[in-house]
Protein backbone atom coordinates (compact mmCIF):
# COMPACT_ATOMS: atom_id res chain seq x y z
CA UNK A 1 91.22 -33.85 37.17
CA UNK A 2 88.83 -30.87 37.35
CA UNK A 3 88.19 -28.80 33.82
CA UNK A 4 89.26 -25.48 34.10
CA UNK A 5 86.39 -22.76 34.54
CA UNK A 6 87.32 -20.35 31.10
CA UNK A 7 87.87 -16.69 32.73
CA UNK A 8 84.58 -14.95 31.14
CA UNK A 9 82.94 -16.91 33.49
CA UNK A 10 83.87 -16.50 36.34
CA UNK A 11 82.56 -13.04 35.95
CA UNK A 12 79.15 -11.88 35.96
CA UNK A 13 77.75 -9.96 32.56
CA UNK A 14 77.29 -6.56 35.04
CA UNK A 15 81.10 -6.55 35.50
CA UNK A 16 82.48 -7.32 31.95
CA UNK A 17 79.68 -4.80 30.97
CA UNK A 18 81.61 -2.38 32.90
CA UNK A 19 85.08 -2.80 32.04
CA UNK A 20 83.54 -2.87 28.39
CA UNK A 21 82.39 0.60 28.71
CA UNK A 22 85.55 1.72 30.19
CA UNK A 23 87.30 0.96 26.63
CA UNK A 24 84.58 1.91 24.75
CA UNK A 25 84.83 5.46 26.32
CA UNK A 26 88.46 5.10 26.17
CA UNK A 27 87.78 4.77 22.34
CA UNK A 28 90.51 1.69 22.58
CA UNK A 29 89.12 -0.61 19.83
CA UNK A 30 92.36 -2.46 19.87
CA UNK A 31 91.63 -3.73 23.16
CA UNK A 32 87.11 -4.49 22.44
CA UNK A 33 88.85 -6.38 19.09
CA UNK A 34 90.96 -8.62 21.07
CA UNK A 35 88.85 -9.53 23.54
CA UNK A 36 85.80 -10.85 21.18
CA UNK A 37 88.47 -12.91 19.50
CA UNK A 38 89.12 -14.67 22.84
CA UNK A 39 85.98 -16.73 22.48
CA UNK A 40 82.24 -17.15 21.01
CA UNK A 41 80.91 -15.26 24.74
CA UNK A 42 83.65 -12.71 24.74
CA UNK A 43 82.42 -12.08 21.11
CA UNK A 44 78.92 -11.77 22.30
CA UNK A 45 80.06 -9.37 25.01
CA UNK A 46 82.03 -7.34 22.90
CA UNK A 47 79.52 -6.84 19.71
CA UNK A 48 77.46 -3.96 21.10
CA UNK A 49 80.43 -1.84 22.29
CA UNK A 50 82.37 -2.39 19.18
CA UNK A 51 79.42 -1.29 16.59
CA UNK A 52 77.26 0.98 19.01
CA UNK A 53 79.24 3.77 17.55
CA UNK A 54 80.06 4.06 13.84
CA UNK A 55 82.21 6.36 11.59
CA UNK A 56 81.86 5.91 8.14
CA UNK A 57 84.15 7.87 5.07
CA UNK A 58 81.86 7.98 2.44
CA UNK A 59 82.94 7.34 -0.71
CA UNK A 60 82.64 4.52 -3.36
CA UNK A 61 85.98 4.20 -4.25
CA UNK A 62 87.04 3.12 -0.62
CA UNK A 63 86.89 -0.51 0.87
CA UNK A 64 85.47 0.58 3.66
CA UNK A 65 82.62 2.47 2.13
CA UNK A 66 82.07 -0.27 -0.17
CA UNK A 67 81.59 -2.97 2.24
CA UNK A 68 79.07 -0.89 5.18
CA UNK A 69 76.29 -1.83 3.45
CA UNK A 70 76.90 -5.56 2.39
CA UNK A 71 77.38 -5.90 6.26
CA UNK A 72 74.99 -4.46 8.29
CA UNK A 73 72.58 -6.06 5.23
CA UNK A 74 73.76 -9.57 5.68
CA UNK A 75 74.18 -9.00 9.29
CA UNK A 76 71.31 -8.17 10.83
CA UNK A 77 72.80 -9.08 14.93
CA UNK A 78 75.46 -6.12 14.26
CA UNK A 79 73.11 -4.00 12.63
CA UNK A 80 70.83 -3.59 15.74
CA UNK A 81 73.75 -2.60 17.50
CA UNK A 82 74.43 0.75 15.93
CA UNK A 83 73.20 3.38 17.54
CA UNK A 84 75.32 6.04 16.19
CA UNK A 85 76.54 6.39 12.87
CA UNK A 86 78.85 9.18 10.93
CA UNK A 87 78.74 9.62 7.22
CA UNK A 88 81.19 11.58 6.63
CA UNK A 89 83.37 12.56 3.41
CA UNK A 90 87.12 10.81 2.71
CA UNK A 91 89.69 13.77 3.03
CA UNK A 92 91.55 12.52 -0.03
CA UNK A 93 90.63 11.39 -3.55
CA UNK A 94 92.57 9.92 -6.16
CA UNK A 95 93.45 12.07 -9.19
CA UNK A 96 93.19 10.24 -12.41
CA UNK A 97 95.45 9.90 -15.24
CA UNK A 98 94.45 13.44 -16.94
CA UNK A 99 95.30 14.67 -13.84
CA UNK A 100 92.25 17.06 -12.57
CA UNK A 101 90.68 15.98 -9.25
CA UNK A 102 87.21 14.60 -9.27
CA UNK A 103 84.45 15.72 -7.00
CA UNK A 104 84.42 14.81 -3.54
CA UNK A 105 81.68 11.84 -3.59
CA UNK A 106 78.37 12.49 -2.57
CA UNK A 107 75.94 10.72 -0.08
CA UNK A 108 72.85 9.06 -3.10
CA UNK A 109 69.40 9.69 -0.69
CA UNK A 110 68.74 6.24 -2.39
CA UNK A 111 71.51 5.16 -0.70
CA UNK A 112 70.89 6.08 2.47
CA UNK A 113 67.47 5.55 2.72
CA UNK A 114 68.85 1.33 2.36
CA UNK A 115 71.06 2.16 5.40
CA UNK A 116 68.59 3.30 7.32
CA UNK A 117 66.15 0.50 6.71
CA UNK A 118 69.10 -2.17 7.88
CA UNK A 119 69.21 -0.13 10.78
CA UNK A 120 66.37 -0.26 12.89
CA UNK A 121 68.29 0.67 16.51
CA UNK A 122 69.74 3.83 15.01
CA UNK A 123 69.06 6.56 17.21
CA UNK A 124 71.52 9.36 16.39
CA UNK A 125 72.83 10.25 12.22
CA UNK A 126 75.39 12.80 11.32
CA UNK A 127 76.02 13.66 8.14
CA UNK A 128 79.35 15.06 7.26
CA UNK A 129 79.46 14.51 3.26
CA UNK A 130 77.37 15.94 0.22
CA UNK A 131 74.29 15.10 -1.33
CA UNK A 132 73.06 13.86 -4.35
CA UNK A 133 69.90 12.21 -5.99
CA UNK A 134 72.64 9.79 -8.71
CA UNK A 135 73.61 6.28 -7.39
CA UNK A 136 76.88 6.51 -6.18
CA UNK A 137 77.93 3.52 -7.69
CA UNK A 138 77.10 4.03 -11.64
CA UNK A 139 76.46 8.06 -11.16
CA UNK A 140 72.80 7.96 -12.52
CA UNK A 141 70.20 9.93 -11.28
CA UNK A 142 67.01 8.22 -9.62
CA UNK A 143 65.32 10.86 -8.36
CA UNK A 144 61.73 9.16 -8.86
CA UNK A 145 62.57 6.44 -6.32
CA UNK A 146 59.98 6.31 -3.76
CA UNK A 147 61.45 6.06 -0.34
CA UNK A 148 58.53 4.21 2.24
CA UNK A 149 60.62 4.72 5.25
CA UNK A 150 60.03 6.99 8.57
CA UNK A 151 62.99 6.96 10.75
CA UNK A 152 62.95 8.47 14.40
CA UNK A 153 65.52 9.80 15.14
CA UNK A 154 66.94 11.63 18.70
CA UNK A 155 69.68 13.54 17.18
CA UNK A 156 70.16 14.15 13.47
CA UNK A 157 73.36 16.60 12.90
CA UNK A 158 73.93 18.57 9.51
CA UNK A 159 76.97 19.25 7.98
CA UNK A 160 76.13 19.52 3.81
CA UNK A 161 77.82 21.86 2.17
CA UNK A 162 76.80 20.72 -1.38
CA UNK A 163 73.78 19.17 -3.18
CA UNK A 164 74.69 18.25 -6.37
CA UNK A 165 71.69 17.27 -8.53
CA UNK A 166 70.46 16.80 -11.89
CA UNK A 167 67.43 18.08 -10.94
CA UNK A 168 66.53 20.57 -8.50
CA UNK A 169 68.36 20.82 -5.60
CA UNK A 170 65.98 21.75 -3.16
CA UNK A 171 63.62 19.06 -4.03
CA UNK A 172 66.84 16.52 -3.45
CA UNK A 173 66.84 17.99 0.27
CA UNK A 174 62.85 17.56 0.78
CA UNK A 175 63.75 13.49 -0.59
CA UNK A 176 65.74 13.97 1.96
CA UNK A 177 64.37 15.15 4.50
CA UNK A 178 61.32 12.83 3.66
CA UNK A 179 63.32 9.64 5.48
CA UNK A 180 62.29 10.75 8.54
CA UNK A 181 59.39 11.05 10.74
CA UNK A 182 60.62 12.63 13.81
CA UNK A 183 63.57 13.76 14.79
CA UNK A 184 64.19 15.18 18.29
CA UNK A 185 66.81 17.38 17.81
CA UNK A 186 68.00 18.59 15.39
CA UNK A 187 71.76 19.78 14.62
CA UNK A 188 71.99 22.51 11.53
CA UNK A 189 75.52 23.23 11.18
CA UNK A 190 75.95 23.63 7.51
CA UNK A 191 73.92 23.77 4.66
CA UNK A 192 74.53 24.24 0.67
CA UNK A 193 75.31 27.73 -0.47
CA UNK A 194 72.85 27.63 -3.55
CA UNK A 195 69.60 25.97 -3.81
CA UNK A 196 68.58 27.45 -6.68
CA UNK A 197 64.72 25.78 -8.17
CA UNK A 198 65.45 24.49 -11.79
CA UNK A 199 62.04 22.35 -11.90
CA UNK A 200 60.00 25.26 -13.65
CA UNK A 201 62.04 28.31 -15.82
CA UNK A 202 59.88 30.86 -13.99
CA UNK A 203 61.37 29.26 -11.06
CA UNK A 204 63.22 30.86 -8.43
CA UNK A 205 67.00 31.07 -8.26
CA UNK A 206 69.36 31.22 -5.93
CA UNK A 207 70.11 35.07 -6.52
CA UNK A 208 66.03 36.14 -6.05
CA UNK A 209 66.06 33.60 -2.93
CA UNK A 210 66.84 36.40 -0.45
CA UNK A 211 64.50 38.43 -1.94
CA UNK A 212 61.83 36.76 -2.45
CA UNK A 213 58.76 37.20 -0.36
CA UNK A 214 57.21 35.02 2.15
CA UNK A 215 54.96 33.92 0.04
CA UNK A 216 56.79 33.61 -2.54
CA UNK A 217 58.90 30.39 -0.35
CA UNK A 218 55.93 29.29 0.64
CA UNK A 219 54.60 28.65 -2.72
CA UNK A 220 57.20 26.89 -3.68
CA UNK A 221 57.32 23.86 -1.37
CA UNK A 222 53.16 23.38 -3.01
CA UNK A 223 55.18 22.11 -6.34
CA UNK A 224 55.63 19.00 -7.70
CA UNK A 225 58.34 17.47 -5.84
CA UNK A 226 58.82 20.04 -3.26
CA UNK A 227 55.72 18.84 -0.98
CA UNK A 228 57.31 18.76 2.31
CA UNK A 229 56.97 15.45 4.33
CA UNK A 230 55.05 15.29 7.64
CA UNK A 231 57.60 15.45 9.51
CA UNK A 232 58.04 16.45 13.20
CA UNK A 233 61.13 18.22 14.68
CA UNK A 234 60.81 19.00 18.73
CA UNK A 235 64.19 21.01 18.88
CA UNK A 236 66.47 23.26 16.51
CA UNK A 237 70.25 24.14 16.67
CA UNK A 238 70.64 26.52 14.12
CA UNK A 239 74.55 27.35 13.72
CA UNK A 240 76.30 29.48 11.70
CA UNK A 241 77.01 27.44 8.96
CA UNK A 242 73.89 28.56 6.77
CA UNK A 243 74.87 31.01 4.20
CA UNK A 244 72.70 34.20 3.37
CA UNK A 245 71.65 33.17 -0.01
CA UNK A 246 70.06 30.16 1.49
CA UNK A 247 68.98 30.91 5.05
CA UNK A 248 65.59 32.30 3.26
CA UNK A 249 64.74 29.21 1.74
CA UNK A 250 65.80 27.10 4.76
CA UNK A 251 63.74 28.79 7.21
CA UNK A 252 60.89 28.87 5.75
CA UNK A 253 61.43 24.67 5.03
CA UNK A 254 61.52 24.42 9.22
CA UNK A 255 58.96 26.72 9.52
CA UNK A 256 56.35 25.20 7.22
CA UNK A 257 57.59 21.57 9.40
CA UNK A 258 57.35 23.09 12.53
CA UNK A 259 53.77 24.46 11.66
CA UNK A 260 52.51 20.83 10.16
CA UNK A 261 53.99 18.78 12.62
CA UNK A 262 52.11 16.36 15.23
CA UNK A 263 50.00 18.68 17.25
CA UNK A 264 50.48 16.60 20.51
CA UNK A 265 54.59 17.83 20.90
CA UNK A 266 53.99 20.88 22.04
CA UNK A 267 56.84 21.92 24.00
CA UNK A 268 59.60 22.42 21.26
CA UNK A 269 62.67 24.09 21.60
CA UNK A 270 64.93 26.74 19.33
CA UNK A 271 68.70 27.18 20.15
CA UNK A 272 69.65 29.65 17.29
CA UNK A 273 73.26 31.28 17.13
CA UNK A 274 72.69 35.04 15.39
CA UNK A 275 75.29 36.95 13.13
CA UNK A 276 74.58 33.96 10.32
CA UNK A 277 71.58 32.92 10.23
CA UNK A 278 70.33 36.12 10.82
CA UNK A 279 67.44 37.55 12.42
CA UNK A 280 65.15 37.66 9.90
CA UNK A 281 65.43 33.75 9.80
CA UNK A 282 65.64 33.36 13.43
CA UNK A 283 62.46 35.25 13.56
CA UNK A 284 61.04 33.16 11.23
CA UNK A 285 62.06 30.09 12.79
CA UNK A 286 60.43 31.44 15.97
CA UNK A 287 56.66 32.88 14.35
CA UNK A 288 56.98 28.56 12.35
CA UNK A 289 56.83 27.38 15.91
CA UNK A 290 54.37 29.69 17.79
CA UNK A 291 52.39 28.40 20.81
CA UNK A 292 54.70 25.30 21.00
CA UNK A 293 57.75 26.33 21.67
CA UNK A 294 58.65 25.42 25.17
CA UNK A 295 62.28 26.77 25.41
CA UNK A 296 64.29 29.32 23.14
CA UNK A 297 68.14 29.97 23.30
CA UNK A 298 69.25 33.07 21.69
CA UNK A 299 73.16 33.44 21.60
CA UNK A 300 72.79 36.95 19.81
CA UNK A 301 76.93 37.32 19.87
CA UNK A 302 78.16 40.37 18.84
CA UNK A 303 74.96 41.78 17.21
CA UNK A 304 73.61 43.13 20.39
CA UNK A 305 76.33 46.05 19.08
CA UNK A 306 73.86 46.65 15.97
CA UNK A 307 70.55 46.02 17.41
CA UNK A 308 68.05 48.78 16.32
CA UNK A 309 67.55 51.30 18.74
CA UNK A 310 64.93 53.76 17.26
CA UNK A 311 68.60 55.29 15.86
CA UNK A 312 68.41 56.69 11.82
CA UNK A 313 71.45 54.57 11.26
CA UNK A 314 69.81 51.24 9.43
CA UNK A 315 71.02 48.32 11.75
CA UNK A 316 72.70 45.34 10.31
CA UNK A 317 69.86 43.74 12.81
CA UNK A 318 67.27 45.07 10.94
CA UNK A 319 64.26 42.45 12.16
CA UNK A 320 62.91 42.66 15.86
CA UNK A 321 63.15 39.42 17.61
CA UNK A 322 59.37 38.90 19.12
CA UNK A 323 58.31 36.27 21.36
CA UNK A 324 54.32 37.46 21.58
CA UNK A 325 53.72 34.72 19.68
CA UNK A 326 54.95 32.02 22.01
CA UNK A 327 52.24 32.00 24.58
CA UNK A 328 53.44 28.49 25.91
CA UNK A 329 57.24 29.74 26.13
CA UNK A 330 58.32 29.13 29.74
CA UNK A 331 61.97 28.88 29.89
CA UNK A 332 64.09 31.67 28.04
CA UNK A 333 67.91 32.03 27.37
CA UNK A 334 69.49 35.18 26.32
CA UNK A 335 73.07 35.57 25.63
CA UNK A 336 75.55 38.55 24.15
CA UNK A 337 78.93 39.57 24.18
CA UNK A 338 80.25 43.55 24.10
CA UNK A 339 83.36 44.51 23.12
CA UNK A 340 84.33 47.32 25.29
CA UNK A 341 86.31 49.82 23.64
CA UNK A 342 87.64 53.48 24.86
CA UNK A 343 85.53 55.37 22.87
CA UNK A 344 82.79 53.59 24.24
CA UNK A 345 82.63 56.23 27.55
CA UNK A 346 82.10 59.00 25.87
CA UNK A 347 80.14 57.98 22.15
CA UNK A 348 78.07 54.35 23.04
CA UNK A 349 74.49 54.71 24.07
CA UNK A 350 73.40 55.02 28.03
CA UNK A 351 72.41 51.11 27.95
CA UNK A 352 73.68 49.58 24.99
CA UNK A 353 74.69 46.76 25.46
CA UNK A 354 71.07 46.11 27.37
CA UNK A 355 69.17 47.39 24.54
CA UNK A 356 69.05 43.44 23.13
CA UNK A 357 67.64 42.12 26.12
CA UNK A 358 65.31 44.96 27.18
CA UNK A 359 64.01 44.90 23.42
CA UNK A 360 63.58 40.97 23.54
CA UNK A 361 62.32 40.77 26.98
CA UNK A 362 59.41 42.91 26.40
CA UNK A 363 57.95 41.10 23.72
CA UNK A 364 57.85 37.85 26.21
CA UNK A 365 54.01 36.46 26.70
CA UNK A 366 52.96 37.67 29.87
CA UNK A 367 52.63 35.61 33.24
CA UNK A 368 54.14 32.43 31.05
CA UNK A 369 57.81 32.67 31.80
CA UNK A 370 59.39 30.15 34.86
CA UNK A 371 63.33 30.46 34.22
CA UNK A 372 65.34 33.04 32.90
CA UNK A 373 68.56 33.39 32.15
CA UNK A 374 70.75 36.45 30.73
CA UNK A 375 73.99 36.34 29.91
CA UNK A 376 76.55 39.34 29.15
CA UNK A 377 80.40 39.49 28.37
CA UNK A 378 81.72 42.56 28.50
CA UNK A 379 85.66 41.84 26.17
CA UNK A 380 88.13 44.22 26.71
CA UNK A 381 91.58 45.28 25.71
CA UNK A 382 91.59 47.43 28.68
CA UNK A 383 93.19 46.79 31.83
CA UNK A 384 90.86 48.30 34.64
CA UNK A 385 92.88 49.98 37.27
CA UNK A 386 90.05 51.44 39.31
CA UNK A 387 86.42 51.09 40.77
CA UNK A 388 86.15 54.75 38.52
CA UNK A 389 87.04 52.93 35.55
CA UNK A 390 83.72 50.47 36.30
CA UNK A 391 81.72 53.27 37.61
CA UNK A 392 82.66 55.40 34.25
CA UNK A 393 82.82 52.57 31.44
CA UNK A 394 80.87 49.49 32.93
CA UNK A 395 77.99 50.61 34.33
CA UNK A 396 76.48 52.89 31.60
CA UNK A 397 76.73 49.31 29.14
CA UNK A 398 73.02 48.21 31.23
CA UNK A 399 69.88 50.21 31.57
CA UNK A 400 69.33 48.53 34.71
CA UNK A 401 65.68 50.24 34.82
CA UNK A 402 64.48 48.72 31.82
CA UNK A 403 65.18 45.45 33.10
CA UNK A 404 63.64 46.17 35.89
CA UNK A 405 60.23 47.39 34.36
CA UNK A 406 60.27 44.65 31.86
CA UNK A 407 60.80 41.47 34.31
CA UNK A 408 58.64 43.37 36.92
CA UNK A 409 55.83 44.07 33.65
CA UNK A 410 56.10 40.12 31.63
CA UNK A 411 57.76 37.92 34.45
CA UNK A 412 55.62 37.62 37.49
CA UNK A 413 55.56 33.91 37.06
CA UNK A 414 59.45 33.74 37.24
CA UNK A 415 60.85 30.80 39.52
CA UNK A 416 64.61 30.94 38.27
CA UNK A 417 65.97 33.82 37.04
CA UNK A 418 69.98 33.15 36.28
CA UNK A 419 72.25 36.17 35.39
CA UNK A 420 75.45 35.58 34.37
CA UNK A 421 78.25 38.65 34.13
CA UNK A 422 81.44 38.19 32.45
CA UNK A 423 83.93 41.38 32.21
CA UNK A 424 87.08 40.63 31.21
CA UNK A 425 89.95 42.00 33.74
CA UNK A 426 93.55 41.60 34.62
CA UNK A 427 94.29 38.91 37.50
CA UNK A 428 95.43 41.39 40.20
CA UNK A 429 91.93 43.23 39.32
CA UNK A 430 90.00 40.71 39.39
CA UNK A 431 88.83 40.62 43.30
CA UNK A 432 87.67 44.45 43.19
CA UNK A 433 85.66 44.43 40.14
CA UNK A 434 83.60 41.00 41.30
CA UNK A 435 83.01 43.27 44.70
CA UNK A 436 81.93 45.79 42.36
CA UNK A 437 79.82 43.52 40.22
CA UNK A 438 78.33 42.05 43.41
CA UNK A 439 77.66 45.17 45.09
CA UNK A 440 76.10 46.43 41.98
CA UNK A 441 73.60 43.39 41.31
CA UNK A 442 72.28 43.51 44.82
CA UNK A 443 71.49 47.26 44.62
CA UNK A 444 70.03 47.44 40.92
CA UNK A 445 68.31 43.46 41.24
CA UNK A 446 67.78 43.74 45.09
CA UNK A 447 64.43 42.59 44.48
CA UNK A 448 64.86 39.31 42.88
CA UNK A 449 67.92 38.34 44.88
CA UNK A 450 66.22 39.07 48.54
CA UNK A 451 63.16 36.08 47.43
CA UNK A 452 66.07 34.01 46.23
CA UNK A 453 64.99 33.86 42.50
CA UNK A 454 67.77 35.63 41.24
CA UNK A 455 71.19 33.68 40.91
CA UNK A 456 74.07 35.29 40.03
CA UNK A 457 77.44 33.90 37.95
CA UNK A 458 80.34 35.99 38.12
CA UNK A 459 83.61 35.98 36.14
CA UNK A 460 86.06 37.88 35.25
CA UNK A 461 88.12 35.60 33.14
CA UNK A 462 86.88 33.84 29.69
């Protein structure tokens, strides 16, 4: 009688590797769980799809949390699995018997630095929970703990709204900060309202951290403590997530990194998102990074409304944006959004919602730039009813001249230039005003779209 052939192998590896990816993207563990119970190979199989992605709620009191680090310490096979792991808070705490809520926990650096030692695959960290320098365990403070790690890292995404310390703050964040020595990109989506220097009493705090000088923030990271690590970050997504009394600090931080960091990555990249952080810090984040930034993305929003215009009204922008300082920037993103209003025909500026783009444009390094691309959304709670209405309203939003002068002035060297044109319309509009958008392009930008440089994206919903 002939022994039956078990079904995983009648299979080659390339196929069950397939159909494990399709529940793995599918996100249906149920199913990965079951089928590495089904034998010692379908266990083998399964492994990496079950622990290449990790979400962890952090916090002492849960099982869960408790038990992460016993495992991927005492199992080394899983732990070079993970490639992805999520720290993130538990969304409910239990009250104790006086009945006031504790604290949400907090991540320990200590902590963390052990996870990332058992973790030598990891390749992307978020961080969705607090910090703190105390052992989350027993609460006590270690803040002395040296830390002889240096973790690459592609993607490293922050969400920290707190840093609770019984130190200083800021010097937690530069521990923590120190566990790493590269990180690709980086993800800044929220960081701690205060982070206030307690280390000295003629220290700063976090009310004089806005208005404190340059070098004011740049003497303080030359204290004991706050030394920043040499640490190398190729790309920044600055969100709005960074509150005013803190962006100072902050931006200096990447700055100062961005200036020390391994000379040979020169082509770094900024994607910052204006209204908070502003542009003081954007700017800053810009002048850290200098002659390596490759590629900047500047979603300026709505504050392409207050951008200065030589006006005696004090902007809410109040710093200039300039790019003179990036003389290996060759790829450049622009984007801004206008709400239109009615009064806009008769009291907005003759190009203002172009005065942005003309303003950042100019300050571009000469001869350097390859690809371009401007974007504009013109919002309205009008409903166009005629070409007069564009004509009237639409048209006076761009200074089409001084985007002609500035790309024919700083872009010579332009291979790509991508302009995308949003105005918001009513359905049975919609067909006129992309004729009128069309027609308009080709006789203002005639230039760029007869050598095929230009390319031009059209909408006229969201």
């Amino acid at each position: 009688m002939t022994e039956a052939v078990p079904f995983t192998v009648r299979l080659p590896n390339e196929l069950w590797d397939a159909v494990l990816s399709v529940l793995q993207q599918q996100k249906d563990r149920d199913a990965l769980s079951s089928f590495a119970f089904t034998s010692r190979r379908c266990r083998h199989l399964a492994l990496p799809y079950i622990f290449s992605k990790l979400s962890v709620a952090h916090d002492p009191c849960a099982k869960s949390s408790r038990a992460f680090l016993p495992l991927i310490l005492s199992s080394p096979l899983i732990a070079t699995f993970i490639h992805d792991l999520t720290l993130h808070k538990a969304f409910t705490h239990a009250i104790p018997a006086g009945g006031k809520p504790a604290l949400p926990p907090t991540l320990g650096v200590n902590q963390l630095a052990q996870i990332l030692q058992a973790l030598p695959a990891l390749r992307k960290l978020t961080v969705n929970c607090d910090l703190s320098d105390a052992d989350p365990i027993h609460g006590t403070s270690s803040p002395s703990l040296p830390l002889a790690i240096a973790v690459q890292l592609d993607y490293l995404t922050l969400n920290i709204a707190h840093i609770r310390s019984s130190g200083c703050p800021l010097s937690t964040f530069v521990r923590f900060l120190s566990l790493f020595s590269t990180i690709d990109h980086l993800v800044v989506n929220t960081l701690p309202y205060g982070t206030s220097c307690v280390c000295r009493a003629d220290s700063l705090s976090t009310e004089t951290h806005e208005q404190a000088t340059d070098e004011d923030i740049g003497n303080l990271f030359h204290r004991p403590g706050h030394i920043l690590p040499s640490l190398t970050i190729r790309s920044i997504n600055s969100c709005t997530g960074i509150s005013s009394t803190s962006q100072h600090v902050f931006s200096h931080l990447f700055a100062h990194l961005a200036r020390t960091s391994d000379p040979h990555h020169s082509s770094c990249s900024l994607i910052l998102t204006f209204g908070n952080p502003s542009s003081k810090m954007c700017q800053t984040l810009i002048a850290g990074y200098g002659s390596r930034l490759g590629h900047c993305d500047l979603k300026l929003g709505n504050s392409i409304h207050d951008w200065p215009t030589g006006s005696t009204r004090p902007p809410r922008c109040s710093t200039r944006i300039d790019l003179s300082s990036c003389t290996s920037l060759t790829s450049l993103a622009i984007s801004g959004v206008w709400f239109l209003k009615l009064r806009d025909s008769t009291t907005a500026l003759p190009g203002a919602a172009s005065f942005a783009f003309a303003d950042i444009l100019s300050s571009v390094h000469p001869s350097t730039m390859e690809c371009l691309t401007l974007s504009l959304k013109v919002l309205s709670g009008l409903h166009a009813t005629s070409v007069e209405y564009l004509r009237d309203c639409v048209f006076p939003l761009v200074c089409w001249r001084d985007l002609r002068l500035v790309l024919l002035e700083r872009f010579s060297a332009l291979r790509q230039f991508t302009l995308q044109w949003t105005l918001l319309t009513t359905d049975e509009f919609s067909e006129v005003a992309l004729k009128w958008m069309r027609e308009t392009i080709e006789e203002e930008l005639g230039q760029w779209v007869k050598t095929g440089v230009l390319k031009v994206e059209l909408a006229t919903r969201r």
